[in-house]
N, C-alpha and C. Protein backbone atom coordinates (compact mmCIF):
# COMPACT_ATOMS: atom_id res chain seq x y z
N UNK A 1 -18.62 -22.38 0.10
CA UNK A 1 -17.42 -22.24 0.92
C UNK A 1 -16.98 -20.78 0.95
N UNK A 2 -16.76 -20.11 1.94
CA UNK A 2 -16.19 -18.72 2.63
C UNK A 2 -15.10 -19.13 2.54
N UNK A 3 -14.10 -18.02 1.49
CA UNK A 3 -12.98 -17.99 1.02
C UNK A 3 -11.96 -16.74 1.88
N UNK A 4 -11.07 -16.75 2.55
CA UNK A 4 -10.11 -16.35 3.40
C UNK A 4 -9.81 -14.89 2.82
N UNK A 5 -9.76 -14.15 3.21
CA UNK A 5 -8.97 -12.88 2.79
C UNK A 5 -7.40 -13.12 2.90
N UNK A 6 -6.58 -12.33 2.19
CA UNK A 6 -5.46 -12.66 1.74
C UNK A 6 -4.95 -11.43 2.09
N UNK A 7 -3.79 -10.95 3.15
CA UNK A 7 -3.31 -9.59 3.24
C UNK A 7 -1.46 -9.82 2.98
N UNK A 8 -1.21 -9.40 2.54
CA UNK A 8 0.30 -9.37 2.05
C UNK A 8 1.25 -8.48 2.61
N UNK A 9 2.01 -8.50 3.54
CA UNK A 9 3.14 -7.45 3.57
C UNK A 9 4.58 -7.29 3.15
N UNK A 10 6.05 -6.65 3.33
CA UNK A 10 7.10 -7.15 3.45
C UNK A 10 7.80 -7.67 3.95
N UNK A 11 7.54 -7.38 5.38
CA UNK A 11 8.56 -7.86 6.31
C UNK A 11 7.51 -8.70 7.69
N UNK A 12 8.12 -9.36 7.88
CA UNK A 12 7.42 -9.97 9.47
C UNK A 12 6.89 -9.33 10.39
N UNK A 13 7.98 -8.57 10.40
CA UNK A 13 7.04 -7.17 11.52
C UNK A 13 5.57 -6.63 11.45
N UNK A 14 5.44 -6.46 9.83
CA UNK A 14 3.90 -5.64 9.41
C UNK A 14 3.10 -7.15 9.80
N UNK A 15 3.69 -8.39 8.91
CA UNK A 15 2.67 -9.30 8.97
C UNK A 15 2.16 -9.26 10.42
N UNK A 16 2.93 -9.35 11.59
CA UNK A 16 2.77 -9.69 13.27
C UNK A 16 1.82 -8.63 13.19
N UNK A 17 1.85 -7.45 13.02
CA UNK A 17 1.33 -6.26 13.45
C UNK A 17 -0.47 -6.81 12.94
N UNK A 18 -0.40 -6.93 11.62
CA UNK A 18 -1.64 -7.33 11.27
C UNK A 18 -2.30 -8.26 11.75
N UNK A 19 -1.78 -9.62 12.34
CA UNK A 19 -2.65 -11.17 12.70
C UNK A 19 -3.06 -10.29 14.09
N UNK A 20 -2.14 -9.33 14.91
CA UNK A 20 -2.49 -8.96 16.16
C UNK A 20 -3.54 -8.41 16.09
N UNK A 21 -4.29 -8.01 14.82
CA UNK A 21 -5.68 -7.52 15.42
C UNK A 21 -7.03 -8.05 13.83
N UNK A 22 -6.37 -8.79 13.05
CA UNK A 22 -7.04 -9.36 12.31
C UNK A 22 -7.75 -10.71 12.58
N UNK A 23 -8.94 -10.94 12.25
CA UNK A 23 -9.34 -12.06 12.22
C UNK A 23 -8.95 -13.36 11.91
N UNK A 24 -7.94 -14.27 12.83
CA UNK A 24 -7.60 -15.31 12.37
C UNK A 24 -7.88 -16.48 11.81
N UNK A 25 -9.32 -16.78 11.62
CA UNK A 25 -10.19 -17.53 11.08
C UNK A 25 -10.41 -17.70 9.77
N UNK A 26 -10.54 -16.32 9.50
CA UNK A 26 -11.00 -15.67 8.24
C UNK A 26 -9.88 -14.55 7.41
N UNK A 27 -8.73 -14.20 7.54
CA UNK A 27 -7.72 -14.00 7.35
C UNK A 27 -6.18 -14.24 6.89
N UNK A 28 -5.60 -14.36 6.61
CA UNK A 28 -4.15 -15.27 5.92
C UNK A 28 -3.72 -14.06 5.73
N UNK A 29 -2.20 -13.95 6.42
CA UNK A 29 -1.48 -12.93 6.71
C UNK A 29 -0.16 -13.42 5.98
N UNK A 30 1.22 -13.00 5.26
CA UNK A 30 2.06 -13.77 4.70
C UNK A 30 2.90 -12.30 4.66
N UNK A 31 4.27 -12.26 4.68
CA UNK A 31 5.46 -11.49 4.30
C UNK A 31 5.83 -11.64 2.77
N UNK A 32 6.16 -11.14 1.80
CA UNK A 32 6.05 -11.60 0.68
C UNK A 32 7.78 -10.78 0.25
N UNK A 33 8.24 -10.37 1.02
CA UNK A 33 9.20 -9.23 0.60
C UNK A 33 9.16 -8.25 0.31
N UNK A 34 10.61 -7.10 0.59
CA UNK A 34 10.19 -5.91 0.07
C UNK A 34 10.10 -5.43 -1.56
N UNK A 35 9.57 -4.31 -1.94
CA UNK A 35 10.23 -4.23 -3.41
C UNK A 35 8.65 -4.66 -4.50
N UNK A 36 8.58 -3.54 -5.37
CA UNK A 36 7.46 -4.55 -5.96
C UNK A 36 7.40 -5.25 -7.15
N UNK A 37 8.50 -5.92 -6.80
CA UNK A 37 9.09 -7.41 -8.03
C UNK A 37 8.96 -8.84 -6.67
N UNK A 38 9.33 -8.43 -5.57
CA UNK A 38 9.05 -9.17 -4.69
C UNK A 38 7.83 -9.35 -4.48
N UNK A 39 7.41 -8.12 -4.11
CA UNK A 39 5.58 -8.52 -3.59
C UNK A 39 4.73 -9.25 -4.52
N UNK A 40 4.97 -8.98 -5.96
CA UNK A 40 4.10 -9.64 -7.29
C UNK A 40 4.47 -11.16 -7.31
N UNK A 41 5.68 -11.35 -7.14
CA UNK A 41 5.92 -12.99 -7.36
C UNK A 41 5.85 -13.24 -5.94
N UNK A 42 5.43 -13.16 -4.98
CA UNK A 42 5.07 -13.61 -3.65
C UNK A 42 3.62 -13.70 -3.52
N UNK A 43 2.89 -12.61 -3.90
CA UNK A 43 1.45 -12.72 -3.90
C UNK A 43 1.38 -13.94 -5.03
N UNK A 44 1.52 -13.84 -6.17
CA UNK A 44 1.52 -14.47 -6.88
C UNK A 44 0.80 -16.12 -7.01
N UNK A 45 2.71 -16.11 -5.64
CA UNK A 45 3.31 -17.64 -5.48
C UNK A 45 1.96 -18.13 -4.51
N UNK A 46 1.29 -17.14 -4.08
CA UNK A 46 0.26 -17.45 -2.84
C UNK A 46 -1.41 -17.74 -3.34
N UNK A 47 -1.16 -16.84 -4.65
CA UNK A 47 -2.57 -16.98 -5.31
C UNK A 47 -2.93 -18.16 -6.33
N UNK A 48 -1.62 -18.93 -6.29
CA UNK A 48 -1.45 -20.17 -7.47
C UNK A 48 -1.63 -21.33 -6.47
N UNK A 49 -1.47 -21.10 -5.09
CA UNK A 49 -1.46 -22.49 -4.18
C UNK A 49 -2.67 -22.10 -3.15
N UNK A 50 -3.46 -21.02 -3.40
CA UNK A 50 -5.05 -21.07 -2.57
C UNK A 50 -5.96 -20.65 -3.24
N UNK A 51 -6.85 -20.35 -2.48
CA UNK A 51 -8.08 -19.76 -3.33
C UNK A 51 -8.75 -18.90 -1.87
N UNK A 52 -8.99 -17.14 -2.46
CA UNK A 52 -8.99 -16.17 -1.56
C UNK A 52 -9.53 -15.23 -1.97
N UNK A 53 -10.89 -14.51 -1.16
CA UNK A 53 -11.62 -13.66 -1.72
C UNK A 53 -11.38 -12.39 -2.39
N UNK A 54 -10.03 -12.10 -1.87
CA UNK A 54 -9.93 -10.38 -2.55
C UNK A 54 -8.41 -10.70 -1.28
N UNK A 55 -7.86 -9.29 -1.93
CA UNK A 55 -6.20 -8.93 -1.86
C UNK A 55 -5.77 -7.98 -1.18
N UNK A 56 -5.17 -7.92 -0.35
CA UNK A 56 -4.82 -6.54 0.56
C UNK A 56 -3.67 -6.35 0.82
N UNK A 57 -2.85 -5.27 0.33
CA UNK A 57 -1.48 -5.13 0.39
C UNK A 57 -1.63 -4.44 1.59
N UNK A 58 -0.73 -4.39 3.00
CA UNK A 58 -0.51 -3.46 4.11
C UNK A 58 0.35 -3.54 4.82
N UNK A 59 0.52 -2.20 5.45
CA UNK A 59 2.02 -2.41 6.10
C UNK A 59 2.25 -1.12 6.71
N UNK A 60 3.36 -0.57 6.70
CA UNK A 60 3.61 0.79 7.26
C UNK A 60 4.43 1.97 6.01
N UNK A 61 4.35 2.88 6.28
CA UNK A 61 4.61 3.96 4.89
C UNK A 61 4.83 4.89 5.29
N UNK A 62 5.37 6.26 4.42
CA UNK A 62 6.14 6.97 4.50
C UNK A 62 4.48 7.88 4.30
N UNK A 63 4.46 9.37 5.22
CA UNK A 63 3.28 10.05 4.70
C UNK A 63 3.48 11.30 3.89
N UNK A 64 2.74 12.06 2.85
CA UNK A 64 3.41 13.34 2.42
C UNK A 64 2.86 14.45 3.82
N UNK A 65 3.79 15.28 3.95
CA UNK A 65 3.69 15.81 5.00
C UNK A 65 2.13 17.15 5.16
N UNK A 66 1.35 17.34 5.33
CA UNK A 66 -0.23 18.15 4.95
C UNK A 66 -1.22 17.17 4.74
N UNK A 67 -0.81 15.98 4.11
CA UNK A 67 -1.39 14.78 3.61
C UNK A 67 -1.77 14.02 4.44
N UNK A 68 -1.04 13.37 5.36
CA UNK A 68 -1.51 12.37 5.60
C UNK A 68 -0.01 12.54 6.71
N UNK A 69 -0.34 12.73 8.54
CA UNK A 69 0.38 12.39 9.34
C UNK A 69 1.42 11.38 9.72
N UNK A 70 2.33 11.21 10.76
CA UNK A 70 2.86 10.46 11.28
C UNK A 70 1.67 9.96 12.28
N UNK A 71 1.36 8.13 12.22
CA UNK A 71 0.13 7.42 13.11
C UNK A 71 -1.36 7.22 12.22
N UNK A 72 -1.09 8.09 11.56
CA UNK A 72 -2.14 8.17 10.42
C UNK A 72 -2.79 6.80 9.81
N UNK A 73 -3.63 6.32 9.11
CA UNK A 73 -4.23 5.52 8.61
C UNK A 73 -4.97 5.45 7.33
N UNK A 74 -4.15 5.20 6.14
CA UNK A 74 -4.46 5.40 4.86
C UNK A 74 -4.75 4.40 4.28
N UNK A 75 -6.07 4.77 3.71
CA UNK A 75 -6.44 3.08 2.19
C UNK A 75 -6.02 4.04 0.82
N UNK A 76 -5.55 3.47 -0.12
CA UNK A 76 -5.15 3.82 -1.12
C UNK A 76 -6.06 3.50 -1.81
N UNK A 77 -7.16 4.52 -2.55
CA UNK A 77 -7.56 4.62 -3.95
C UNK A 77 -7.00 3.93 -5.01
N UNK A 78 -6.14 4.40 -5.43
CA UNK A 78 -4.97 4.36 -6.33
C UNK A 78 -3.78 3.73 -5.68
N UNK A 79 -3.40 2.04 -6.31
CA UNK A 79 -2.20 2.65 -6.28
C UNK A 79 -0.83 2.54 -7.50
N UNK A 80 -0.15 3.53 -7.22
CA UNK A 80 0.62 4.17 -8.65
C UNK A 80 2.27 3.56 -8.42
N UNK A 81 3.00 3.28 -9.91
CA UNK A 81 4.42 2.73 -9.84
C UNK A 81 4.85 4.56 -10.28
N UNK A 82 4.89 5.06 -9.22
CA UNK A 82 5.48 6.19 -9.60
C UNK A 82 7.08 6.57 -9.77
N UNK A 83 8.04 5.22 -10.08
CA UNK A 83 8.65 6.00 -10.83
C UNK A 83 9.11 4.60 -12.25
N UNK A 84 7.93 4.34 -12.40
CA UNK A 84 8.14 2.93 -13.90
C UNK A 84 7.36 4.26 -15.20
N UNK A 85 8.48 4.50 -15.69
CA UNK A 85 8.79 5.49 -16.63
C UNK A 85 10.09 5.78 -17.32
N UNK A 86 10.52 6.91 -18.17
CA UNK A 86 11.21 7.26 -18.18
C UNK A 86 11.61 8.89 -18.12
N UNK A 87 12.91 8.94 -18.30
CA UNK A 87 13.36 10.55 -17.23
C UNK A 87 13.18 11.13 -18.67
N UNK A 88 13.38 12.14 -19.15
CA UNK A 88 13.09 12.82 -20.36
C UNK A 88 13.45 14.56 -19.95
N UNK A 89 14.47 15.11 -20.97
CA UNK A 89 14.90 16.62 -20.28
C UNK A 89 13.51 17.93 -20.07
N UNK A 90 12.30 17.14 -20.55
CA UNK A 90 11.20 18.05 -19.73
C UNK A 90 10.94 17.40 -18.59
N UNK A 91 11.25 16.47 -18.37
CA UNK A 91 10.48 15.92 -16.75
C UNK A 91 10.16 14.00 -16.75
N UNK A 92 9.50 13.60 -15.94
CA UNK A 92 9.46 12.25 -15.73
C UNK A 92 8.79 12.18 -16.66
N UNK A 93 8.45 11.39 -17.33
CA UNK A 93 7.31 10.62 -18.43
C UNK A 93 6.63 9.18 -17.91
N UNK A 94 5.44 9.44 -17.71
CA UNK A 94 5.08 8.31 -16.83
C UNK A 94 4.86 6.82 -18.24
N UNK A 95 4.86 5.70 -18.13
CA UNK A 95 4.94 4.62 -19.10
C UNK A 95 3.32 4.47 -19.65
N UNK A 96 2.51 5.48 -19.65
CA UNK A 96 1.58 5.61 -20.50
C UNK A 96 1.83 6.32 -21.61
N UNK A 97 2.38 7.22 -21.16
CA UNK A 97 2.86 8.51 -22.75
C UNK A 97 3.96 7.50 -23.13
N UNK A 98 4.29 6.79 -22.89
CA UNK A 98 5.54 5.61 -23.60
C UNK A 98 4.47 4.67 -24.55
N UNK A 99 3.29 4.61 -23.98
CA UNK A 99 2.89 3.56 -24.59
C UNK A 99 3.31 1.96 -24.21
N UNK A 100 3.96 2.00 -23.53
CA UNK A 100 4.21 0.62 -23.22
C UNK A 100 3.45 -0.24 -21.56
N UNK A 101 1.91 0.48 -20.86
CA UNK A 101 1.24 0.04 -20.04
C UNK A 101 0.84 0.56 -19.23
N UNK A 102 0.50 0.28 -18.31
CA UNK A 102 0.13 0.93 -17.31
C UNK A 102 0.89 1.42 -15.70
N UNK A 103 0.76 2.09 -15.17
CA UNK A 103 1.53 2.65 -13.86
C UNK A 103 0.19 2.42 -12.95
N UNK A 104 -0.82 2.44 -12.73
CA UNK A 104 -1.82 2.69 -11.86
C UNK A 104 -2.88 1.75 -11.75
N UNK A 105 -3.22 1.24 -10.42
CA UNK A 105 -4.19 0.01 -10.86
C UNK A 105 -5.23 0.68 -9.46
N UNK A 106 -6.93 0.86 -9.82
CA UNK A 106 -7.64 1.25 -8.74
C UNK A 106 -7.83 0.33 -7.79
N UNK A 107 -8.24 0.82 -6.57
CA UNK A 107 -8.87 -0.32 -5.43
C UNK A 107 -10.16 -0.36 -6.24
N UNK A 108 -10.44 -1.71 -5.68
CA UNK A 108 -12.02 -2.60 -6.30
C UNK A 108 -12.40 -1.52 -5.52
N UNK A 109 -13.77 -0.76 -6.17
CA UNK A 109 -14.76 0.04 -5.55
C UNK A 109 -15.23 -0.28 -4.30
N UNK A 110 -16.28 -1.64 -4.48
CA UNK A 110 -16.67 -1.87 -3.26
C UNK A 110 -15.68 -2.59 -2.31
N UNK A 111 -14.73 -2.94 -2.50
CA UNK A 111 -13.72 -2.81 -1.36
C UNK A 111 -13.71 -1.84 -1.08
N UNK A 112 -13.39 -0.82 -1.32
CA UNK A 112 -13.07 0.93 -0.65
C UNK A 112 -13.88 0.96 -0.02
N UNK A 113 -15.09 0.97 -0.82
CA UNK A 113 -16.18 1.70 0.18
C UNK A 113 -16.19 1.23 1.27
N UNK A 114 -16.02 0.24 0.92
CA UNK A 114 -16.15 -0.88 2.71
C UNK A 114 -15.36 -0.41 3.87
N UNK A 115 -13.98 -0.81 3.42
CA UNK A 115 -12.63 -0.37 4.11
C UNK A 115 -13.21 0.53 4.67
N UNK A 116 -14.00 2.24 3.67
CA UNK A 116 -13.93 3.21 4.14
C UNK A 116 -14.84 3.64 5.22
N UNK A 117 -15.68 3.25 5.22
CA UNK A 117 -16.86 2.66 6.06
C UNK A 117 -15.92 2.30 7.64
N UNK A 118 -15.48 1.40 7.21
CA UNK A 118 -15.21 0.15 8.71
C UNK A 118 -13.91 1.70 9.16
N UNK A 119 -13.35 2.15 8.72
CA UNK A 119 -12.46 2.96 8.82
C UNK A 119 -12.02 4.41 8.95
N UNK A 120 -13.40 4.95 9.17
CA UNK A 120 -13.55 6.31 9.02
C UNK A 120 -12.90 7.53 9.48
N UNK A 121 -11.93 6.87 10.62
CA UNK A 121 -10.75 8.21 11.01
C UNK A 121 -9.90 7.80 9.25
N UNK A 122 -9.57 6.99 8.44
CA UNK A 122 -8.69 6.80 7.47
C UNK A 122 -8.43 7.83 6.89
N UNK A 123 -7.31 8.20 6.07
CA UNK A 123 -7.18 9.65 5.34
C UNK A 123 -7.27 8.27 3.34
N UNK A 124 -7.92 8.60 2.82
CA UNK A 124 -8.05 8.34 1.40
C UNK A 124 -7.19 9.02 0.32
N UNK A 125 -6.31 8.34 -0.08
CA UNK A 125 -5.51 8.74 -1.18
C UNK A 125 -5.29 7.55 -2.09
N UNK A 126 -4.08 8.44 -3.02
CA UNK A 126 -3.22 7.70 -3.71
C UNK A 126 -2.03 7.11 -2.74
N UNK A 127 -1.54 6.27 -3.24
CA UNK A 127 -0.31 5.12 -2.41
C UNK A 127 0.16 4.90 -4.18
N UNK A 128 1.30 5.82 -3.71
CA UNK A 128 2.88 5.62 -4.36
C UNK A 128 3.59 4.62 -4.13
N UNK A 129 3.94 3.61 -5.56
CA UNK A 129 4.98 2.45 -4.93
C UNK A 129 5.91 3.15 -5.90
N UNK A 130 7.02 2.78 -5.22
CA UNK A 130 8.33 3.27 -5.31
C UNK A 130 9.59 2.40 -4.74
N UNK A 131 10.23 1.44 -5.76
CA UNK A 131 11.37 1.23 -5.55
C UNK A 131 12.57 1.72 -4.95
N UNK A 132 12.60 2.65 -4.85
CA UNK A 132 13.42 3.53 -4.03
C UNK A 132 13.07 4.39 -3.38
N UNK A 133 12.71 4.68 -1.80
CA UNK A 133 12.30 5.01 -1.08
C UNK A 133 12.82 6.52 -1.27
N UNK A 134 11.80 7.79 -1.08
CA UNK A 134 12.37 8.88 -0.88
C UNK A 134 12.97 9.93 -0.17
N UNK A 135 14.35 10.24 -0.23
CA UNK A 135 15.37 10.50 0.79
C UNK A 135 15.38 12.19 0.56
N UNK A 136 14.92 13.08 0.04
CA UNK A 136 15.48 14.26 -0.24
C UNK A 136 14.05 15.28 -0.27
N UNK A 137 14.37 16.23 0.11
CA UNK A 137 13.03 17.14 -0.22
C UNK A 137 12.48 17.76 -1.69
N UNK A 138 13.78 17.32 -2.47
CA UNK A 138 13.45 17.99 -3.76
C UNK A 138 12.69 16.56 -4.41
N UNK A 139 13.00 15.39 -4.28
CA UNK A 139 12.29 14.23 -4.95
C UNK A 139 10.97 14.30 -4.38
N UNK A 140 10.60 14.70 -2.70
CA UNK A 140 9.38 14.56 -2.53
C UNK A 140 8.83 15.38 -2.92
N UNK A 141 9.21 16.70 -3.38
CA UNK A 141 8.18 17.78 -3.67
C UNK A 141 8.28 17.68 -5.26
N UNK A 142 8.82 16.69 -6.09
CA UNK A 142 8.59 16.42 -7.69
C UNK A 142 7.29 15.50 -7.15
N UNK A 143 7.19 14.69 -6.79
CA UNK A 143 6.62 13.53 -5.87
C UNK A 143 4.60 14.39 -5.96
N UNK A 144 5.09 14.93 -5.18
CA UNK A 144 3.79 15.84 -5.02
C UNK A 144 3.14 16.66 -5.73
N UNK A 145 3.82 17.28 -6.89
CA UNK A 145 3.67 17.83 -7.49
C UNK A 145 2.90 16.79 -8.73
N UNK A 146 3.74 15.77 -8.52
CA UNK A 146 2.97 15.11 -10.19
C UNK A 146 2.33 14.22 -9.89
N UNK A 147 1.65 13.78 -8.46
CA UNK A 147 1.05 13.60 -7.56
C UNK A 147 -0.17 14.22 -7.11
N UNK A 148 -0.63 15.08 -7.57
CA UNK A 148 -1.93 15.24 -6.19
C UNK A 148 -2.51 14.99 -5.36
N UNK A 149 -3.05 13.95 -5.94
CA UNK A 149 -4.23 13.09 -5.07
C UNK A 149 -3.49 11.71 -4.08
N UNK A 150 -2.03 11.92 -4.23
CA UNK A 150 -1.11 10.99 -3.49
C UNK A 150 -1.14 11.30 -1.86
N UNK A 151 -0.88 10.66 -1.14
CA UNK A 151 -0.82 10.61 0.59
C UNK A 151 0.39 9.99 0.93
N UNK A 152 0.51 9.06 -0.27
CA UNK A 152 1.88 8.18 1.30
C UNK A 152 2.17 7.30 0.06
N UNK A 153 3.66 6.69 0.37
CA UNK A 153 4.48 5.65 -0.04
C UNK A 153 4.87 5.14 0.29
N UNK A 154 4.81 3.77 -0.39
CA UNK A 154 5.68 2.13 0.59
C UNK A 154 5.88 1.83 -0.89
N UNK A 155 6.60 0.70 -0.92
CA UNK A 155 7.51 -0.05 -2.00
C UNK A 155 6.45 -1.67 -3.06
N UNK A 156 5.33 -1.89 -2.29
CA UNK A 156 5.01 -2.91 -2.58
C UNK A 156 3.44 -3.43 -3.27
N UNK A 157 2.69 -2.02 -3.37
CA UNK A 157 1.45 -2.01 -3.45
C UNK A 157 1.50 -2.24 -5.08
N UNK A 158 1.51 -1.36 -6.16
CA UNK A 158 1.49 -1.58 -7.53
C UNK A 158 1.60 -3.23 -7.67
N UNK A 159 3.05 -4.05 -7.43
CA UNK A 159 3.28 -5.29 -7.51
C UNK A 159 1.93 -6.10 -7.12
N UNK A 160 1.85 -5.98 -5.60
CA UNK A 160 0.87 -6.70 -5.15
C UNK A 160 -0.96 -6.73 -6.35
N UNK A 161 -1.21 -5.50 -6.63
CA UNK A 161 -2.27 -5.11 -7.11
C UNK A 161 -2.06 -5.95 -8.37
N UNK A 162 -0.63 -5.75 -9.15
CA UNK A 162 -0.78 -6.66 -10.40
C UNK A 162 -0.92 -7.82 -10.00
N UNK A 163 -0.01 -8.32 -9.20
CA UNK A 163 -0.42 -9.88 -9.08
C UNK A 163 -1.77 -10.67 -8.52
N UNK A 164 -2.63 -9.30 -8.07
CA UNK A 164 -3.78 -9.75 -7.86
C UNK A 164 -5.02 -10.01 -8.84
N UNK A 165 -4.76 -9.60 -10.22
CA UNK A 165 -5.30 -9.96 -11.37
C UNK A 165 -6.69 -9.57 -11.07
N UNK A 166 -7.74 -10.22 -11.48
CA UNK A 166 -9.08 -9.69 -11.54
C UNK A 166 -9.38 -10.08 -10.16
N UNK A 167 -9.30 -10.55 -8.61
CA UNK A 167 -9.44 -10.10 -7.69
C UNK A 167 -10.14 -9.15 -7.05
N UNK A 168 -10.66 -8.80 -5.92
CA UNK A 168 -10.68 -7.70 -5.27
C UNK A 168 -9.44 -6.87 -4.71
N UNK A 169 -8.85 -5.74 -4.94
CA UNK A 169 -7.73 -5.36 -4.44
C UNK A 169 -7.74 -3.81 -3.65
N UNK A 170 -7.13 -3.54 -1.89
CA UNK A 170 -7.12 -2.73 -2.39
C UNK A 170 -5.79 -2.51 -1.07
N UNK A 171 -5.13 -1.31 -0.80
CA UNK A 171 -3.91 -0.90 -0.18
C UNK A 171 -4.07 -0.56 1.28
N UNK A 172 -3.49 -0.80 2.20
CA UNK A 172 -3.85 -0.31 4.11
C UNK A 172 -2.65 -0.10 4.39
N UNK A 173 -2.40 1.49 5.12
CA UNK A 173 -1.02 1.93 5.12
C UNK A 173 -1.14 2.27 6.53
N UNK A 174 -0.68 2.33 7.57
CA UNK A 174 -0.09 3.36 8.31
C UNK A 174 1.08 4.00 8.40
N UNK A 175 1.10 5.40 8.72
CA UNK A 175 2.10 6.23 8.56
C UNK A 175 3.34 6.12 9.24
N UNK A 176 4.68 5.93 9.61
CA UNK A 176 5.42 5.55 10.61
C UNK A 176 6.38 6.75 10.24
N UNK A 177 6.67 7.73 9.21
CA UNK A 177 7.68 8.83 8.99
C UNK A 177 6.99 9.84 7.90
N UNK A 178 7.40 10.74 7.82
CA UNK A 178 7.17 12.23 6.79
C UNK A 178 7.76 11.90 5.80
N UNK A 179 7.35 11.72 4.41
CA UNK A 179 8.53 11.26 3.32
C UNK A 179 9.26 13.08 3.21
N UNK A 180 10.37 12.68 2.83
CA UNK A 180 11.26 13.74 2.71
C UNK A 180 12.65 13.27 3.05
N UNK A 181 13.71 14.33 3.25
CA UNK A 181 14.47 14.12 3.50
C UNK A 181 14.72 12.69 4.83
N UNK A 182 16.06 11.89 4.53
CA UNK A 182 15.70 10.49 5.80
C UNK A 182 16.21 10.74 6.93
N UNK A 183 15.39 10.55 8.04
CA UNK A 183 15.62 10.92 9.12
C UNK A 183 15.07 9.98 10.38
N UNK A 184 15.79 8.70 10.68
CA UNK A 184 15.48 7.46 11.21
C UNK A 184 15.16 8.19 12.72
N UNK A 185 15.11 8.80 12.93
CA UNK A 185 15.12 9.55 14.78
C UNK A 185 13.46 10.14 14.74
N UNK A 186 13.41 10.73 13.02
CA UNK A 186 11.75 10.56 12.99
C UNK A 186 10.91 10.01 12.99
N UNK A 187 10.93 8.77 12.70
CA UNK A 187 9.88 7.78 12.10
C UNK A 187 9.62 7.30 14.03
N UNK A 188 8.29 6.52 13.48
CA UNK A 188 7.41 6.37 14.57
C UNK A 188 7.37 4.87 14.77
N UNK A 189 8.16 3.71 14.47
CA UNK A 189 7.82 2.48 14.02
C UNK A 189 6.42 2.00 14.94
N UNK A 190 7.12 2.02 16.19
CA UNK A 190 5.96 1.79 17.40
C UNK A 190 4.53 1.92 17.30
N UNK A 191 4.33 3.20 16.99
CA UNK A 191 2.96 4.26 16.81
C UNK A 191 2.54 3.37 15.24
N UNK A 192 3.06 3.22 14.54
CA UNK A 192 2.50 3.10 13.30
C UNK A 192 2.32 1.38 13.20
N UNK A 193 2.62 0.20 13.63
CA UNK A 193 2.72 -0.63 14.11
C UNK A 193 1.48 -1.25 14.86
N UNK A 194 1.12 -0.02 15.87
CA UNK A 194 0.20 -0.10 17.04
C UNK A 194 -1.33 0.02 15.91
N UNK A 195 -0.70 1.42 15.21
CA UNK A 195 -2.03 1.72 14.14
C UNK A 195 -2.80 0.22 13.25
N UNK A 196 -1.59 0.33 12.33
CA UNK A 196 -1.96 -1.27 11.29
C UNK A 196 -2.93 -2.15 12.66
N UNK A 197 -2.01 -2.82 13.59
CA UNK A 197 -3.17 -3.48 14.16
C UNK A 197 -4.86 -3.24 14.30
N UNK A 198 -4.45 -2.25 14.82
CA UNK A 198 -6.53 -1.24 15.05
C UNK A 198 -6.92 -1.60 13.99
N UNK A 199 -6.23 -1.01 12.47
CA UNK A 199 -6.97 -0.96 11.08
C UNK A 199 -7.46 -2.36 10.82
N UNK A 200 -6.35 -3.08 10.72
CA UNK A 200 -6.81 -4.87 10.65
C UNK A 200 -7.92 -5.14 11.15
N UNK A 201 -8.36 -4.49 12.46
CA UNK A 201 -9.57 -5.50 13.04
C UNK A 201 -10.94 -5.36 12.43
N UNK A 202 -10.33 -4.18 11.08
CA UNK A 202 -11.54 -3.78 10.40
C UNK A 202 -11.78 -4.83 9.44
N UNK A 203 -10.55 -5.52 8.89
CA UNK A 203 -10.72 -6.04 7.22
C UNK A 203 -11.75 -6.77 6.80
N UNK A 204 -11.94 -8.09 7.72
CA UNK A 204 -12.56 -9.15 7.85
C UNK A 204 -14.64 -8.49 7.69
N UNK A 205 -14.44 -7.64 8.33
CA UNK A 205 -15.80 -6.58 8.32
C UNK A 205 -15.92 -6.60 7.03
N UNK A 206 -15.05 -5.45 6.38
CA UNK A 206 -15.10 -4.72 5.21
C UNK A 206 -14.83 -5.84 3.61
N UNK A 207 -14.51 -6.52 4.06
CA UNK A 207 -14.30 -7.71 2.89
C UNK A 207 -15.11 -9.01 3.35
N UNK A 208 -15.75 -9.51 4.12
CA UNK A 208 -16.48 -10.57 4.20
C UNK A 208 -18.04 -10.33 3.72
């Protein structure tokens, strides 16, 4: 039996965006909420009542600006709870130097490769989840700085990735704004919207 791919987003909008160009046969598209306490007990709630080849968090995201455009199309390598830590008067301390787990969970290899394959305009990074979306230029450029290999942030990927347990897992972003300071007159919803669809019609390829 050929087991369904499983793609997860927050809101209805991303899910629509995705069935519009994903394989409906072979595909299962679901809103799980925003936030990644939402996305983990939503994927979760989804992985306890089916059975599904591998895990795909996607949706639309914020890009770092050199990194990764507005329309853009990012799979996340990595993706990181960049700010599950604590603050400390030298700087953030990520919850490894705490000792108390992990912040970072990789995409399954050969998922990537695949994705990357079926996807080759994609820009490849890290995908920052972040509970609190970033509003200021000084948070994005801490952001980047302790960051490198980061591209873009949305709220729901880390969650999703944990709740995908030993799974295949891996992140599909398009870009819809510049993280930085917030500026709703910037963001692209439309354009980035239009993108996710295109990317979708890859998944079913790259994971079957």
């Amino acid at each position: 039996m050929v087991f369904p791919l499983l793609v997860v987003t927050a809101v209805a909008a991303e899910a629509d965006a995705v069935r519009a160009g994903a394989d409906a046969g072979h595909v299962v598209v679901e809103p799980v909420g925003v936030g990644p306490a939402a996305a983990a007990a939503g994927t979760a709630r989804l992985l306890a009542t089916g059975r599904y080849r591998a895990v795909i968090s996607a949706g639309i995201a914020g890009g770092f600006p050199g990194r990764a455009p507005v329309g853009a199309t990012v799979i996340g390598a990595r993706s990181i709870a960049a700010d599950l830590g604590a603050e400390s008067p030298d700087g953030f301390l990520p919850i490894e130097e705490l000792g108390f787990g992990l912040s970072r969970v990789d995409a399954d290899p050969a998922l990537l490769k695949n994705l990357t394959s079926a996807l080759p305009g994609a820009i490849v990074g890290d995908v920052l989840t972040l509970a609190t979306v970033t509003g200021t230029a000084t948070t994005a450029e801490q952001l980047r700085s302790r960051y490198p290999a980061a591209v873009a942030e949305a709220m729901e990927g880390f969650g999703v990735a944990v709740a995908a347990g030993d799974l295949p897992f891996a992140e599909l972003r398009a870009i819809s704004n510049p993280i930085g300071p917030r500026d709703r007159a910037a963001w692209r919803l439309k354009e980035a919207f239009a993108a996710l669809s295109t990317a979708s019609e890859a998944l079913w390829t790259a994971c079957g």
